[in-house]
C-alpha atoms as a PDB file:
ATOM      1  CA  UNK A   1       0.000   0.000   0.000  1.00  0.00           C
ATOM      2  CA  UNK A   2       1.370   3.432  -1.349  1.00  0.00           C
ATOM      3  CA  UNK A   3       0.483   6.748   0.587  1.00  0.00           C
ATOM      4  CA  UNK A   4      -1.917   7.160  -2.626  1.00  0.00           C
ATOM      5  CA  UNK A   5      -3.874   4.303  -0.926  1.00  0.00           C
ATOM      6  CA  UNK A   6      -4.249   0.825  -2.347  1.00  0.00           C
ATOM      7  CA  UNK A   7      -3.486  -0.342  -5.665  1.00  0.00           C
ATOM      8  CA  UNK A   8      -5.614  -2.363  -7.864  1.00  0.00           C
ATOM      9  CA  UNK A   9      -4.149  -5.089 -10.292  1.00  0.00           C
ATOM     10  CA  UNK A  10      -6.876  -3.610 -12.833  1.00  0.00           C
ATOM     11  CA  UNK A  11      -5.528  -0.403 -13.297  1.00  0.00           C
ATOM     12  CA  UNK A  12      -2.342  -1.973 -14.501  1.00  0.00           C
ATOM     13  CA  UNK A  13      -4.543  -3.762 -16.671  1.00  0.00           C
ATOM     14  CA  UNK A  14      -6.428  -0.946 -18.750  1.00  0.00           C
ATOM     15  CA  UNK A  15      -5.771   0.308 -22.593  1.00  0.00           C
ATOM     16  CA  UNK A  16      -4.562   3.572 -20.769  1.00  0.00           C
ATOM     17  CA  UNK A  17      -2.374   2.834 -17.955  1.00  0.00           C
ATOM     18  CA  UNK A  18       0.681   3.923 -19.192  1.00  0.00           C
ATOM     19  CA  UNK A  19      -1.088   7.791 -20.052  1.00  0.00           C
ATOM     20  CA  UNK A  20      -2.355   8.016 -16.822  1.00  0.00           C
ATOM     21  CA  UNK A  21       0.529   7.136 -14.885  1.00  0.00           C
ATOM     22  CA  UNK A  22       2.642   9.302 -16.991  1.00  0.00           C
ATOM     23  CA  UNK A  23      -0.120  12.170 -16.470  1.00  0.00           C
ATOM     24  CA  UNK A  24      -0.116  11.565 -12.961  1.00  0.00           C
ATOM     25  CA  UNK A  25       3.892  12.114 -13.098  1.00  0.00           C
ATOM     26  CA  UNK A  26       3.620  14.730 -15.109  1.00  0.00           C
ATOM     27  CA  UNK A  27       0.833  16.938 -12.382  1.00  0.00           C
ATOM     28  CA  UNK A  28       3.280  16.288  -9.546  1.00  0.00           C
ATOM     29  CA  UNK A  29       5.976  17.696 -11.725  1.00  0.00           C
ATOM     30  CA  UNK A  30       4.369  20.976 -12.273  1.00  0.00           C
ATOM     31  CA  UNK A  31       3.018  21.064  -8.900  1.00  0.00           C
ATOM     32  CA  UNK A  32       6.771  20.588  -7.663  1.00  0.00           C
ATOM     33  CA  UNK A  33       7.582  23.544 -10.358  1.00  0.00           C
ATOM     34  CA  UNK A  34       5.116  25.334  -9.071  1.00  0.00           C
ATOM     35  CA  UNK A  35       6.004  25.298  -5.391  1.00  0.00           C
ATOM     36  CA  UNK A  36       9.459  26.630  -6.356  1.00  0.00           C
ATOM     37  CA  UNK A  37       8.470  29.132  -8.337  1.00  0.00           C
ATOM     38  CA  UNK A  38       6.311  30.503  -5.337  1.00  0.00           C
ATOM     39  CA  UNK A  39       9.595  30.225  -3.293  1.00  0.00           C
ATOM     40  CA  UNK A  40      11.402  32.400  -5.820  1.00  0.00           C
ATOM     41  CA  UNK A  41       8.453  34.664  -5.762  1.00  0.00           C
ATOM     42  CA  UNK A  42       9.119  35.442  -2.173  1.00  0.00           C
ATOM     43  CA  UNK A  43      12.868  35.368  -1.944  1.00  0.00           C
ATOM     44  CA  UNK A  44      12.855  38.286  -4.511  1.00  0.00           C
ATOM     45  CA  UNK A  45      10.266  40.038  -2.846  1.00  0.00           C
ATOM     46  CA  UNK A  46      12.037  39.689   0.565  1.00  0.00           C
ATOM     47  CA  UNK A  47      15.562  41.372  -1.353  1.00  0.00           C
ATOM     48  CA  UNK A  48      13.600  44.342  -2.706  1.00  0.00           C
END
């Protein structure tokens, strides 16, 4: 069991596993891109 909760044999299973696992991948990257970009936000506002 992953923190994302249980995982079902199925969805390995499905015509599109592999584009939702690579969208999936893909949302946590921007989210991660995102967060830094906030933190960049505020360390320049914080110099000025």
């Amino acid at each position: 069991m992953s923190d994302r909760g249980l995982h079902h044999i199925e969805d390995d299973l499905s015509d599109t596993w592999v584009e939702d696992w690579a969208g999936a991948g893909v949302a946590e990257i921007e989210t991660l891109l995102a967060k830094h970009a906030a933190f960049l936000s505020f360390l320049e506002a914080q110099e000025s």
